[in-house]
Protein backbone atom coordinates (compact mmCIF):
# COMPACT_ATOMS: atom_id res chain seq x y z
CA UNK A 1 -28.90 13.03 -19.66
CA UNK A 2 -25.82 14.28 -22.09
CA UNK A 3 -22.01 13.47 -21.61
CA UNK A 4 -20.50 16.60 -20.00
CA UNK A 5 -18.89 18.19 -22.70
CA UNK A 6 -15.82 20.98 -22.96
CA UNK A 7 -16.72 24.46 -24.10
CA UNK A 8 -15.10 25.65 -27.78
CA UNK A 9 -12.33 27.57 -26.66
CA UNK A 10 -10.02 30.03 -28.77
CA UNK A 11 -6.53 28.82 -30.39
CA UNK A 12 -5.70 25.56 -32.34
CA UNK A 13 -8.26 22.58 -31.87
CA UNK A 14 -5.62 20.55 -29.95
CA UNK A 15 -4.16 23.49 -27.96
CA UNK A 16 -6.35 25.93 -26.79
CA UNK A 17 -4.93 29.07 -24.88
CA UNK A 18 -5.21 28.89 -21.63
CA UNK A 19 -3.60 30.37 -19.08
CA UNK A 20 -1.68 29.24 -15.86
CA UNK A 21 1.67 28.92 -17.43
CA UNK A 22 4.64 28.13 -14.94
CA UNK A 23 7.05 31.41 -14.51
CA UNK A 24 10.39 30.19 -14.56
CA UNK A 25 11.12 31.66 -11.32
CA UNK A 26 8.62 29.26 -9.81
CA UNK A 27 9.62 26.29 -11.89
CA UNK A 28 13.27 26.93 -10.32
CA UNK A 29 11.79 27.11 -6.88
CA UNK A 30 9.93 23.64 -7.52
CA UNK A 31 12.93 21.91 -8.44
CA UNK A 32 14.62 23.30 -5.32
CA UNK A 33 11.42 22.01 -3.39
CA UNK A 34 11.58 18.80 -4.98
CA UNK A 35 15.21 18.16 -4.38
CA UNK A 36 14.88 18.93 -0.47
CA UNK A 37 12.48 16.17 0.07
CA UNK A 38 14.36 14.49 -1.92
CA UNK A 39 17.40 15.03 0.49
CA UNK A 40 14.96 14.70 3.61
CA UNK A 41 12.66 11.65 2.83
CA UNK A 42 10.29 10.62 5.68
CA UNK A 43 8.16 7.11 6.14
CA UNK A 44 4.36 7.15 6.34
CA UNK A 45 2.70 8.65 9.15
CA UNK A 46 5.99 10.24 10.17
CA UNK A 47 6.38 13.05 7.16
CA UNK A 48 6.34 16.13 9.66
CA UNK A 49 9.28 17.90 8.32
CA UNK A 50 7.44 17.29 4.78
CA UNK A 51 4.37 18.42 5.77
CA UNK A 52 5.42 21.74 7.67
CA UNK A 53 7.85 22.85 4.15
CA UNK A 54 4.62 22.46 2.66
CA UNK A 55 2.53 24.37 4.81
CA UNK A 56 4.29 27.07 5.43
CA UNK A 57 5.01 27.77 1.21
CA UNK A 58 1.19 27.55 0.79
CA UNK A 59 0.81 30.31 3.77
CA UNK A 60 3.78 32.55 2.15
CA UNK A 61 1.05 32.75 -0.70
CA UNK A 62 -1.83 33.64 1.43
CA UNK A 63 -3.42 30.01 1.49
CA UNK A 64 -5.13 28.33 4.83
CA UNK A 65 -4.11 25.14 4.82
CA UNK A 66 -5.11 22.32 7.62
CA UNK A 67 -3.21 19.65 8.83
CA UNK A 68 -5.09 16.70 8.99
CA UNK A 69 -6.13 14.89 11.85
CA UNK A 70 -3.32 12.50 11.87
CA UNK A 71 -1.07 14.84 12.17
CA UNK A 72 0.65 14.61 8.67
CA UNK A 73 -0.58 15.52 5.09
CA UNK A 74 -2.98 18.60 4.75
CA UNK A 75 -5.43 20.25 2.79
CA UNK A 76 -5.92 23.50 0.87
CA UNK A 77 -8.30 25.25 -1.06
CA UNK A 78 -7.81 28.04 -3.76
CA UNK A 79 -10.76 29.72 -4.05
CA UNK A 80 -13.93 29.77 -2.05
CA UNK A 81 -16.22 26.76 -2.23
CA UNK A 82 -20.09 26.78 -1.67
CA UNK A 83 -22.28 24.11 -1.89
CA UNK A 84 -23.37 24.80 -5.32
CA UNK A 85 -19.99 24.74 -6.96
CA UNK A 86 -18.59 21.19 -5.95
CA UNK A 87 -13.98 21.50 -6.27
CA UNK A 88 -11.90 19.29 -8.41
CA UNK A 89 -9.18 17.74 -5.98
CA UNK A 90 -5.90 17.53 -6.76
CA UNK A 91 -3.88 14.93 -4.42
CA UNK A 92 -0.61 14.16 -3.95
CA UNK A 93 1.18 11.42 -1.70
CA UNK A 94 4.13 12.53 0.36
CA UNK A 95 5.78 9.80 2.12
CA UNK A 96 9.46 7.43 1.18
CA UNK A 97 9.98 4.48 0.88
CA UNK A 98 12.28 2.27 3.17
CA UNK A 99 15.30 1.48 1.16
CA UNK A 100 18.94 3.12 0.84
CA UNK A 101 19.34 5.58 -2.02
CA UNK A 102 22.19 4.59 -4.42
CA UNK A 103 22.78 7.50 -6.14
CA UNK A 104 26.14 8.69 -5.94
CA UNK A 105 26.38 11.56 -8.83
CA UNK A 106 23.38 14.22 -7.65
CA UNK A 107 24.09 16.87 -5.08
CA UNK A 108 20.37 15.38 -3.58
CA UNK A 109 21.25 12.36 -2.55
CA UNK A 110 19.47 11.02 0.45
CA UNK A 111 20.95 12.18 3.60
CA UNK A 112 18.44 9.39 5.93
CA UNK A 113 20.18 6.24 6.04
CA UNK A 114 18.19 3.50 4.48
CA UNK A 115 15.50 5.95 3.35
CA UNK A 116 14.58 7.25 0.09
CA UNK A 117 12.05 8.81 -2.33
CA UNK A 118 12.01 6.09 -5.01
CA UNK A 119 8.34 6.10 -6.12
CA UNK A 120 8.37 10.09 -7.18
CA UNK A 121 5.77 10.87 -4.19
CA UNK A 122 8.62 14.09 -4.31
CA UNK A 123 7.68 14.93 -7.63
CA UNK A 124 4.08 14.30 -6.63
CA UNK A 125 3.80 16.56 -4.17
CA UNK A 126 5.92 19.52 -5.84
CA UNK A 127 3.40 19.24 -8.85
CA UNK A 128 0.30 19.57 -6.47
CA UNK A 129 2.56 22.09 -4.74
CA UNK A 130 3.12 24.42 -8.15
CA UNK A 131 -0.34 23.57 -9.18
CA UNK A 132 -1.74 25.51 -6.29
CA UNK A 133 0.25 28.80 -6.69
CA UNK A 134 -0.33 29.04 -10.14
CA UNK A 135 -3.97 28.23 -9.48
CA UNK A 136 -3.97 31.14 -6.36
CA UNK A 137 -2.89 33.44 -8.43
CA UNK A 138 -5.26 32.69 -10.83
CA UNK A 139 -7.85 33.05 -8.72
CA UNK A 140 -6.63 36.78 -7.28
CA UNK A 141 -6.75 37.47 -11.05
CA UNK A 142 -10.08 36.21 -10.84
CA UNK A 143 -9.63 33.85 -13.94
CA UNK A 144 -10.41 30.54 -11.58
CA UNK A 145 -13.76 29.43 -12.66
CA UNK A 146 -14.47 27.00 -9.85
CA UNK A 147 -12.34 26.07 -6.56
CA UNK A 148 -9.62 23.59 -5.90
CA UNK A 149 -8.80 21.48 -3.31
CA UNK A 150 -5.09 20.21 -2.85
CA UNK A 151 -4.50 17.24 -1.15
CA UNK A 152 -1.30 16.26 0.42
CA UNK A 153 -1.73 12.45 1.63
CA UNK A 154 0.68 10.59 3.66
CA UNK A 155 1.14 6.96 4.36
CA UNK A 156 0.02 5.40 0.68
CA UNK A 157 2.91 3.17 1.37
CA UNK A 158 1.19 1.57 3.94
CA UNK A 159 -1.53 -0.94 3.67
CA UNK A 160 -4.22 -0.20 4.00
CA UNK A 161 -2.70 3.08 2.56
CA UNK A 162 -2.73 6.87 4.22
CA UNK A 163 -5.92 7.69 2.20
CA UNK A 164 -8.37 5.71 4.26
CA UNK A 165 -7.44 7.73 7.50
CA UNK A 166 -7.54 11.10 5.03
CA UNK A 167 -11.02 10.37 4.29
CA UNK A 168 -11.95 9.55 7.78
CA UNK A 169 -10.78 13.72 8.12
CA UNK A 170 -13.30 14.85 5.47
CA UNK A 171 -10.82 15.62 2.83
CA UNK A 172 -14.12 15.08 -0.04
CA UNK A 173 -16.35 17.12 1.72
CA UNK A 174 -17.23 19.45 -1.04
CA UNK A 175 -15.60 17.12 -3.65
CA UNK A 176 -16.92 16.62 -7.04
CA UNK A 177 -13.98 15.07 -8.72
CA UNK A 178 -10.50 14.12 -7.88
CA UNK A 179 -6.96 14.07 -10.31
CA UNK A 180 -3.50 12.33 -9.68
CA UNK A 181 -0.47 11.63 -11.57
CA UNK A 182 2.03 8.59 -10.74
CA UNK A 183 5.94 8.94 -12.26
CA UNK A 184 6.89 6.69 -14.95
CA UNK A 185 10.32 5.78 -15.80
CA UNK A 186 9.52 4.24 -19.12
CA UNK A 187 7.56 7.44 -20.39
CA UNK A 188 9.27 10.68 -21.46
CA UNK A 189 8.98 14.06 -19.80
CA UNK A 190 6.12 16.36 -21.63
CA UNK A 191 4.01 12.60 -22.27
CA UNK A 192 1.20 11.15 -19.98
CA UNK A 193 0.14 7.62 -20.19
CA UNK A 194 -3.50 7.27 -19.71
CA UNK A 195 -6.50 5.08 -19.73
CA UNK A 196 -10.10 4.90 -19.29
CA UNK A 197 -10.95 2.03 -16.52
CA UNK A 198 -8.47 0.07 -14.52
CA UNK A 199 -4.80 1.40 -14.58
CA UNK A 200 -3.86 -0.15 -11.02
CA UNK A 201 -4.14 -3.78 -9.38
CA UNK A 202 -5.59 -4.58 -6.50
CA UNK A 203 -2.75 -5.33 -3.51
CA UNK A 204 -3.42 -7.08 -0.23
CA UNK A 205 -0.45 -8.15 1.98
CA UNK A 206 -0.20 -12.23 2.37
CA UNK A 207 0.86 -13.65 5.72
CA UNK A 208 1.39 -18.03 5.89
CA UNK A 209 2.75 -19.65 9.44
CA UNK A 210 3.14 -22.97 8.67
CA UNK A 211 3.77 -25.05 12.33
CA UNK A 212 4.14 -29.04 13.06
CA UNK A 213 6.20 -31.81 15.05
CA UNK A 214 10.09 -31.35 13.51
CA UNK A 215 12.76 -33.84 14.35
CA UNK A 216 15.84 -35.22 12.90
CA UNK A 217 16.42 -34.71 8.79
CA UNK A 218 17.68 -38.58 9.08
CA UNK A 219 13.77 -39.44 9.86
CA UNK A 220 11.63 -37.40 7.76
CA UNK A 221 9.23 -39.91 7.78
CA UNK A 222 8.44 -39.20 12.11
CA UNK A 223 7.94 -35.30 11.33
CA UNK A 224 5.92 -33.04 9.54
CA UNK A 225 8.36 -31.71 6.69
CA UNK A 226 7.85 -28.31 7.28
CA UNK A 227 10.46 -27.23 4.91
CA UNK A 228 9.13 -29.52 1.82
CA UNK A 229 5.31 -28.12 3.47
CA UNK A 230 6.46 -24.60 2.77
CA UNK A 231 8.07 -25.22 -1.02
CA UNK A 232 4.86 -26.97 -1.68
CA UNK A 233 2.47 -24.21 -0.29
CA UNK A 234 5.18 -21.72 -2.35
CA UNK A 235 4.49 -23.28 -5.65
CA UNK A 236 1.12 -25.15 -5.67
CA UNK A 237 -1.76 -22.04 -3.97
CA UNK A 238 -0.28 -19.92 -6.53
CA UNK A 239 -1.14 -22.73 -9.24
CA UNK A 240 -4.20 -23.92 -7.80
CA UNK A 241 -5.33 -20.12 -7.87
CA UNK A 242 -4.38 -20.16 -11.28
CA UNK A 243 -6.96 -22.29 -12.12
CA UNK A 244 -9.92 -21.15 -10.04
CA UNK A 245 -9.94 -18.18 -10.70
CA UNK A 246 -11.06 -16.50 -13.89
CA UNK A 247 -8.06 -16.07 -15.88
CA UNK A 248 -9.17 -12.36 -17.01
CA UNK A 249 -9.25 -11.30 -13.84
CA UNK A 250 -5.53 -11.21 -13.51
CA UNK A 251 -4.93 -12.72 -10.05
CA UNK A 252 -1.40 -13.14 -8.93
CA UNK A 253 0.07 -14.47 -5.47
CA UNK A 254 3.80 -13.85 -5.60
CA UNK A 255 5.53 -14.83 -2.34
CA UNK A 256 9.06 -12.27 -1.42
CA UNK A 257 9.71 -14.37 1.81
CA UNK A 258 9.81 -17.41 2.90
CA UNK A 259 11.72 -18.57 5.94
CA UNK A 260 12.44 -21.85 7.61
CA UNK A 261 15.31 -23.56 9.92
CA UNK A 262 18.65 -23.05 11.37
CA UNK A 263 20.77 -26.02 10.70
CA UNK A 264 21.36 -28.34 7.44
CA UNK A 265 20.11 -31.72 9.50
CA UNK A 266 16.91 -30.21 11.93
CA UNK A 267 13.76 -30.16 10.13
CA UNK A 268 11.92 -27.14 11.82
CA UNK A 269 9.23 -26.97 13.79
CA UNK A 270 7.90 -23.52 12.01
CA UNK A 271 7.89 -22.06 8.32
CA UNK A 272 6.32 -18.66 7.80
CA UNK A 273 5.78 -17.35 4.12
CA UNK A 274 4.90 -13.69 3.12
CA UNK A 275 3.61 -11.74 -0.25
CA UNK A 276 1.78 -10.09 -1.88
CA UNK A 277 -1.90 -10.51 -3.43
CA UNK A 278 -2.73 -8.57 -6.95
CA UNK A 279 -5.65 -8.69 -8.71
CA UNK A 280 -6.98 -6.37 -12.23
CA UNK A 281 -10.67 -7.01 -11.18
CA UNK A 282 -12.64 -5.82 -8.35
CA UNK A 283 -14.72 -8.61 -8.04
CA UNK A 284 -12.13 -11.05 -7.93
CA UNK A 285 -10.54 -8.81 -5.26
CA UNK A 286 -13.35 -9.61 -3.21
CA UNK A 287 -13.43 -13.00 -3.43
CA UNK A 288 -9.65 -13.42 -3.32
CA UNK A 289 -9.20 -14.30 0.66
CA UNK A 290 -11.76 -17.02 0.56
CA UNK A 291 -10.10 -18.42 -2.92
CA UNK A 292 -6.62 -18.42 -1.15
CA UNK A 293 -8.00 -19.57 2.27
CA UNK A 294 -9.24 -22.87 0.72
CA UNK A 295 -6.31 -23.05 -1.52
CA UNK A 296 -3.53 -22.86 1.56
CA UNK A 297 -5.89 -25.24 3.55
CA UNK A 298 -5.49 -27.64 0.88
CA UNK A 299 -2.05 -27.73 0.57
CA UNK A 300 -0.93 -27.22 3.76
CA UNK A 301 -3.53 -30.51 5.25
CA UNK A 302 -2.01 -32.88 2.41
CA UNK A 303 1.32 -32.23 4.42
CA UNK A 304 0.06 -32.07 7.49
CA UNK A 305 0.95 -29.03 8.41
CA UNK A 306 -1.06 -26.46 10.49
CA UNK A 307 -1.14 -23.10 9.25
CA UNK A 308 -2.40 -19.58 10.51
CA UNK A 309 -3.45 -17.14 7.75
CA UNK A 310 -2.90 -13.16 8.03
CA UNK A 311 -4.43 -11.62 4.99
CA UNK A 312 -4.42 -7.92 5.36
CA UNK A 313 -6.64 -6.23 2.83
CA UNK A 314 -4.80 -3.37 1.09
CA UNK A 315 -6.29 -1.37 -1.99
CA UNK A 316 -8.96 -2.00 -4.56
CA UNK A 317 -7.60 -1.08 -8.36
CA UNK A 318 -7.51 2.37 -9.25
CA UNK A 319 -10.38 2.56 -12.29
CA UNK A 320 -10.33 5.72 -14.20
CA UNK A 321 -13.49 7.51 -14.59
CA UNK A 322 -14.19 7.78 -18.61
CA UNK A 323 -15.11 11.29 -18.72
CA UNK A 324 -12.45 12.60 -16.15
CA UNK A 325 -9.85 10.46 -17.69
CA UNK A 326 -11.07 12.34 -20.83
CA UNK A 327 -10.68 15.44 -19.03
CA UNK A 328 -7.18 14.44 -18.45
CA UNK A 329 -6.46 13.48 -22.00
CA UNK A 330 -7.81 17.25 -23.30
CA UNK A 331 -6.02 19.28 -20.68
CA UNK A 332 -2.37 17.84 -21.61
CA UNK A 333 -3.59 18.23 -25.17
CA UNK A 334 -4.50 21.73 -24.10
CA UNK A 335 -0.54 21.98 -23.14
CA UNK A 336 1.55 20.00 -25.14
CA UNK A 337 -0.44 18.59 -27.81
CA UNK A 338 -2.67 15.63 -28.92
CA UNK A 339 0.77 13.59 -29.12
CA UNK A 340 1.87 14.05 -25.67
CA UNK A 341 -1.09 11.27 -24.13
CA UNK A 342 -0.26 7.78 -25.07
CA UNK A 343 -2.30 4.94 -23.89
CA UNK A 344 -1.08 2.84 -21.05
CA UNK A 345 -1.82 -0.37 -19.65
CA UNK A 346 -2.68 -1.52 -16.28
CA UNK A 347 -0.39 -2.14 -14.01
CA UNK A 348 0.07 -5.09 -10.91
CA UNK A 349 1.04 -2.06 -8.78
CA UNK A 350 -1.13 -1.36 -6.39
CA UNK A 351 -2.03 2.85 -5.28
CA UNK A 352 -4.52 4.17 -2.61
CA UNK A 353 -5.83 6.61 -4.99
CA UNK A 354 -8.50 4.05 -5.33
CA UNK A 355 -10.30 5.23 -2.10
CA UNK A 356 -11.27 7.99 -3.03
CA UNK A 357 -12.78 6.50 -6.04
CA UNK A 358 -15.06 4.86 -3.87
CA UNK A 359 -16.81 8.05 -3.07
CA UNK A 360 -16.36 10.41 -6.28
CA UNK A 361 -15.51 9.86 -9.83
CA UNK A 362 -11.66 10.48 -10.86
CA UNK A 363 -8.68 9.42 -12.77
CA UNK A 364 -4.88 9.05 -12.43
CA UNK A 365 -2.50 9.55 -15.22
CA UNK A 366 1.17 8.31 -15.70
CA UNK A 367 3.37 11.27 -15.84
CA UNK A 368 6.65 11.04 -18.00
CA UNK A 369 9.87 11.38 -15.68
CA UNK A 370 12.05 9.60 -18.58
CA UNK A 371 14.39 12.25 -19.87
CA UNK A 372 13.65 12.10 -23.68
CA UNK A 373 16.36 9.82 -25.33
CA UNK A 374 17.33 7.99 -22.84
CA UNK A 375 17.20 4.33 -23.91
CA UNK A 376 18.02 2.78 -19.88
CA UNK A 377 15.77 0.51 -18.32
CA UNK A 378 14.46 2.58 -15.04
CA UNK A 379 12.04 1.60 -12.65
CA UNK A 380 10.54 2.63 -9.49
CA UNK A 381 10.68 1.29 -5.63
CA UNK A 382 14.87 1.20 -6.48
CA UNK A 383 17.24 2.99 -4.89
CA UNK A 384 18.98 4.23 -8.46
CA UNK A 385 15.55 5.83 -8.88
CA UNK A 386 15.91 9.64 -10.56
CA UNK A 387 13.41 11.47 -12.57
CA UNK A 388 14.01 14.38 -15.13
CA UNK A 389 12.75 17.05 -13.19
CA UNK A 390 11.34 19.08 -16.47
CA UNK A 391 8.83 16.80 -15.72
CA UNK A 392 7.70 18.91 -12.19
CA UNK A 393 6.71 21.99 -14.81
CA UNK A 394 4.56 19.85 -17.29
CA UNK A 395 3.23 18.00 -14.26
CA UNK A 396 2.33 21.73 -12.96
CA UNK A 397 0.72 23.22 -16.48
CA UNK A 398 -1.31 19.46 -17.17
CA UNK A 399 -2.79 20.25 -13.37
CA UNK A 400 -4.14 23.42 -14.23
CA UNK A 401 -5.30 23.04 -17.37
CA UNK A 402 -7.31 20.38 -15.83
CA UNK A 403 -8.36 22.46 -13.38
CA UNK A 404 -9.42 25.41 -15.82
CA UNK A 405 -11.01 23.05 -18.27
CA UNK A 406 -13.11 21.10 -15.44
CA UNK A 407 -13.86 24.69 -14.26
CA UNK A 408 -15.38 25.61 -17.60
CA UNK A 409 -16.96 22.46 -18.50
CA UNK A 410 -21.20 22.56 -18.67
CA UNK A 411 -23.19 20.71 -16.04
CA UNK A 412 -25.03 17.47 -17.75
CA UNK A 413 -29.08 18.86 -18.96
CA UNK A 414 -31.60 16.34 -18.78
């Protein structure tokens, strides 16, 4: 059987003319979009005001979207699917994050106390958002050659992640492939970082109680330490780990908790740890809670403390699909040219994209939210987080070039 392969199309070899280019009265309208959510940012499994602004623009342009069964997020298709002709998804995630916004200078600041879109899932879901008018209109033209699905998830920021409730609703029926994009502070607007294979970790959520007999801090020696217990457990599973695991496949336990005691001379009867659990290869994901398990047990016996484990399993990594990641690559190409895809490296972040990648092939790319020139350190899940929006209208045109080029592309002869 033969790689899939793209059709010759007219133009330059690196920027073929295609068409789905962004009007500017609908690039205007995206930014307005964007900066409403942005203004109005909702938690996962609670975006209702998000997902009615985007239902009811999809049915201003004559779309049928559903609401999925959770009651947030929805689906849409452009263009008629049948059986034989299997729709590229595009999804988007639509919830915020819990954390104040800090901005003080933009007109779209947050107005939800201790709430705030500081992962781009705004920007996300605009660009899925533009990509489906453009793509509607398209297909009234009747220049779409195959159908679309949009996907508007909610809940990816929180484990397990909103996708594994979206699948239980059928959102792949009729799937054949499935696109994303994820902002990136450190790469410009009109640039994509991409890769073939992993680009995500793995992420599981780590939960350590930590209990024994506490007593006076003048006799240590009559309790279990639970504080020294809990220091130990802090530093030594992540170093044990270290060196039981294969060090390629990028395992990391990073604790953001740990609590113990009330006064300076009462050792405590209870310690409880929490973190987080990242891993670069499946495999190793799989064996992780049995690996960390042990390791805790260890530890936490030489001290003689008890201990009650809560590992709750979050996402696989997110591995890019070679010849949809390629897909990727040629449609931005198609757009802005060969130099606008730089490679990427994976990242310790964890997305629920990867679900879906259980079930079909797909890829994510990094899309550029750095305004060009600008030589700050950004980064996302902070409240100073800001992207330049320029970066909703190339997200728009890579989307459907990818989805014209997909549409065009031959079916594999044996």
């Amino acid at each position: 059987m033969s790689r899939e392969s793209l059709p010759a199309l007219p133009g330059k070899p690196d920027r073929p003319e295609l068409p789905g280019k962004l009007p500017d009265h609908l690039r205007a309208e995206l930014i307005a979009f964007r900066r409403d959510l942005h203004m109005h940012p909702e938690l996962g499994h609670q975006e209702f005001r998000t997902t009615a602004a985007i239902k009811a623009r999809l049915e201003k342009a004559g779309l049928r979207p559903r609401v999925l069964k959770s009651g947030t997020g929805l689906v849409c298709d452009v263009g008629t699917w049948d059986r034989g002709r299997p729709m590229l998804a595009l999804r988007a995630d639509i919830d915020a994050l819990p954390i104040p916004d800090a901005k003080t200078h933009v007109p779209y600041r947050s107005t939800v106390p201790d709430r705030a879109h500081a992962c781009g899932h705004d920007v996300h879901t605009s660009v899925v958002l533009g990509a489906g008018l453009v793509l509607a209109e398209l297909d009234r033209q009747g220049l779409l050659p195959r159908p679309v699905r949009l996907l508007f998830q909610p809940a990816e920021e929180v484990l397990p992640g909103g996708a594994t409730e979206a699948l239980e609703s059928g959102v792949l029926e009729g799937v054949g492939r499935i696109i994303a994009v994820h902002c990136d502070p450190r790469v410009d607007a009109g640039r994509i970082g991409l890769r073939a294979g992993p680009i995500t970790s793995a992420c599981d959520r780590l939960e350590v109680t930590l209990s024994g007999p506490g007593g006076h801090t003048a006799r240590p020696h009559l309790t279990t330490d639970m504080v020294t217990a809990a220091a130990r457990v802090a530093v030594d599973v992540p170093a044990l780990l270290a060196r039981r695991m294969d060090a390629r496949s990028g395992m990391s336990v990073t604790w953001g908790r740990i609590e113990a005691g009330h006064a300076c001379n009462v050792i405590p009867m209870h310690a409880e740890l929490s973190g987080t659990v990242r891993c670069l290869d499946l495999n190793a994901w799989y064996e992780a809670p049995d690996m960390i398990h042990a390791a805790i047990d260890e530890v936490a016996t030489m001290h003689g403390a008890k201990f009650e484990i809560n590992h709750v399993r979050g996402v696989p990594p997110v591995v890019n699909d070679p010849v949809v990641a390629e897909l990727l690559r040629e449609a931005m190409a198609a757009r802005c040219g060969a130099e606008s895809v730089e490679d990427t490296e994976q990242s310790l972040g964890g997305e629920d994209f990867s679900w879906y990648l259980e079930h079909v092939p797909g890829a994510m790319a990094r899309l550029g939210v750095r305004k060009p020139g600008d030589t700050a350190k950004r980064d996302l899940h902070r409240g100073d987080f800001d992207v330049d929006e320029d970066a909703i209208g190339y997200g728009v045109e890579f989307f459907t070039a990818a989805a014209l080029l997909d549409g065009r592309r031959t079916r594999p002869s044996s």
